[in-house]
Protein backbone atom coordinates (compact mmCIF):
# COMPACT_ATOMS: atom_id res chain seq x y z
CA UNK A 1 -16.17 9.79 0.15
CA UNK A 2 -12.93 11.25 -1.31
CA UNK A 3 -9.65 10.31 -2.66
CA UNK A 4 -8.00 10.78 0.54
CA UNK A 5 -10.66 8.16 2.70
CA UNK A 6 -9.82 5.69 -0.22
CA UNK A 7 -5.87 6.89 0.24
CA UNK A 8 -6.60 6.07 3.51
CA UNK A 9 -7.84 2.78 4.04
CA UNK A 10 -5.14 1.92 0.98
CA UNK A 11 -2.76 2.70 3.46
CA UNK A 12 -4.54 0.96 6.56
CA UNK A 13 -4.83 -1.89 4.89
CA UNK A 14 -1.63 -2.58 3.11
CA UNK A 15 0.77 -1.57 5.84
CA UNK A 16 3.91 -3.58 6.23
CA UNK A 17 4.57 -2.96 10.19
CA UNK A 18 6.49 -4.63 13.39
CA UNK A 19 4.57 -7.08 15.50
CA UNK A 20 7.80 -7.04 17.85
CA UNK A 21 9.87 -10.34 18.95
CA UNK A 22 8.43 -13.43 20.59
CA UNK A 23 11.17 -14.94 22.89
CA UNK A 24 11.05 -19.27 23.13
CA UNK A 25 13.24 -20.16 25.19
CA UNK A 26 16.63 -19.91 23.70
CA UNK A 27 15.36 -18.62 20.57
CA UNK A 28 13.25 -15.23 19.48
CA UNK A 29 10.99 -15.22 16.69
CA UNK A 30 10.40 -11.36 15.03
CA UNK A 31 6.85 -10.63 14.36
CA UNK A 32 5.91 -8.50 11.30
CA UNK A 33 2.72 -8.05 9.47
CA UNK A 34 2.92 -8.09 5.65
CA UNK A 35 0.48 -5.91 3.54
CA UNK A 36 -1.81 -8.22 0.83
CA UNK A 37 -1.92 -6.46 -1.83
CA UNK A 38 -0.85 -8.66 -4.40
CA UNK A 39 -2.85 -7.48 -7.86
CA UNK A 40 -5.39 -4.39 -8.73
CA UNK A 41 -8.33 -7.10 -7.47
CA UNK A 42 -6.76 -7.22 -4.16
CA UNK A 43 -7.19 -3.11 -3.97
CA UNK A 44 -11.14 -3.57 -4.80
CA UNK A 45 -12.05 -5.99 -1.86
CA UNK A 46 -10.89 -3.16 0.88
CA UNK A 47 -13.21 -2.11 3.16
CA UNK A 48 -13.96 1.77 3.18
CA UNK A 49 -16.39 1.75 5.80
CA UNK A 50 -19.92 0.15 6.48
CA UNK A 51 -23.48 1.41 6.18
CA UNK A 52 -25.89 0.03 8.20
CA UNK A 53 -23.58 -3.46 8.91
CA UNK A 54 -22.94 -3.26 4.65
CA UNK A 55 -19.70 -2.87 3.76
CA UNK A 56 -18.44 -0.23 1.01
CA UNK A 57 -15.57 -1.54 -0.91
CA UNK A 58 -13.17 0.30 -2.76
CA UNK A 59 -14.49 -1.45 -6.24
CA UNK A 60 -17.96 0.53 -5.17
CA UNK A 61 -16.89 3.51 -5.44
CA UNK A 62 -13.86 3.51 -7.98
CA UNK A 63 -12.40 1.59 -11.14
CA UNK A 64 -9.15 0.12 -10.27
CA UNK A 65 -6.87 -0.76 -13.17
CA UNK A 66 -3.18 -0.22 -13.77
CA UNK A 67 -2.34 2.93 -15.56
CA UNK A 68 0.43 4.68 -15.99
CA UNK A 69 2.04 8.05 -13.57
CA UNK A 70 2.89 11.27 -14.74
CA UNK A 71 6.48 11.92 -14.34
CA UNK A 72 7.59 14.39 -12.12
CA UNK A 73 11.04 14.54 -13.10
CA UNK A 74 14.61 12.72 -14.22
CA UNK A 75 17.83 12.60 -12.69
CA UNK A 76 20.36 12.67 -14.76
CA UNK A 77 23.88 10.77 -14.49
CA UNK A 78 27.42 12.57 -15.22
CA UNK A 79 25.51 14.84 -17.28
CA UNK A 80 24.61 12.13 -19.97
CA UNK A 81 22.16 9.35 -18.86
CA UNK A 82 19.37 8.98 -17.10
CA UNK A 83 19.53 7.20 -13.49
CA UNK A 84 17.48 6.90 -10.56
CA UNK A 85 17.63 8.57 -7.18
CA UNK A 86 16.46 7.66 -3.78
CA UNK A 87 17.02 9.19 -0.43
CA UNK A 88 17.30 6.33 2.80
């Protein structure tokens, strides 16, 4: 088991994601599922897979704790300030 299977069923199982409208009468109700994933604790009770009916959970087969990211880079504002980009 890899990064990417845990990547994986990170992704499976946190997924924000249309559930699509549910008309009543004069009124429609939208349908969406929210991912869980609330603290680290939350990430160690996913479900990689199962052996023999026993499931594997992430917090098997990894530490999870908060830690910090290596940057990857800084946008810059008028030439003087840092500021942060996005693309929509």
């Amino acid at each position: 088991m890899g990064l990417r299977d845990i990547y994986e069923a990170l992704a499976r199982n946190n997924a924000n994601s249309g559930g699509g409208q549910l008309p009543t009468y004069a009124e429609r109700y939208l349908i969406r599922g929210v991912g869980l994933v609330n603290k680290p604790e939350d990430i160690g009770k996913i479900i990689l897979k199962e052996v023999k009916g026993i499931p594997v959970y992430v917090r098997n087969v990894a530490e999870v704790t908060i830690g910090s990211e290596i940057r990857q880079g800084a946008a810059i504002k008028n030439g003087y300030t840092e500021s942060v980009a996005g693309i929509i």
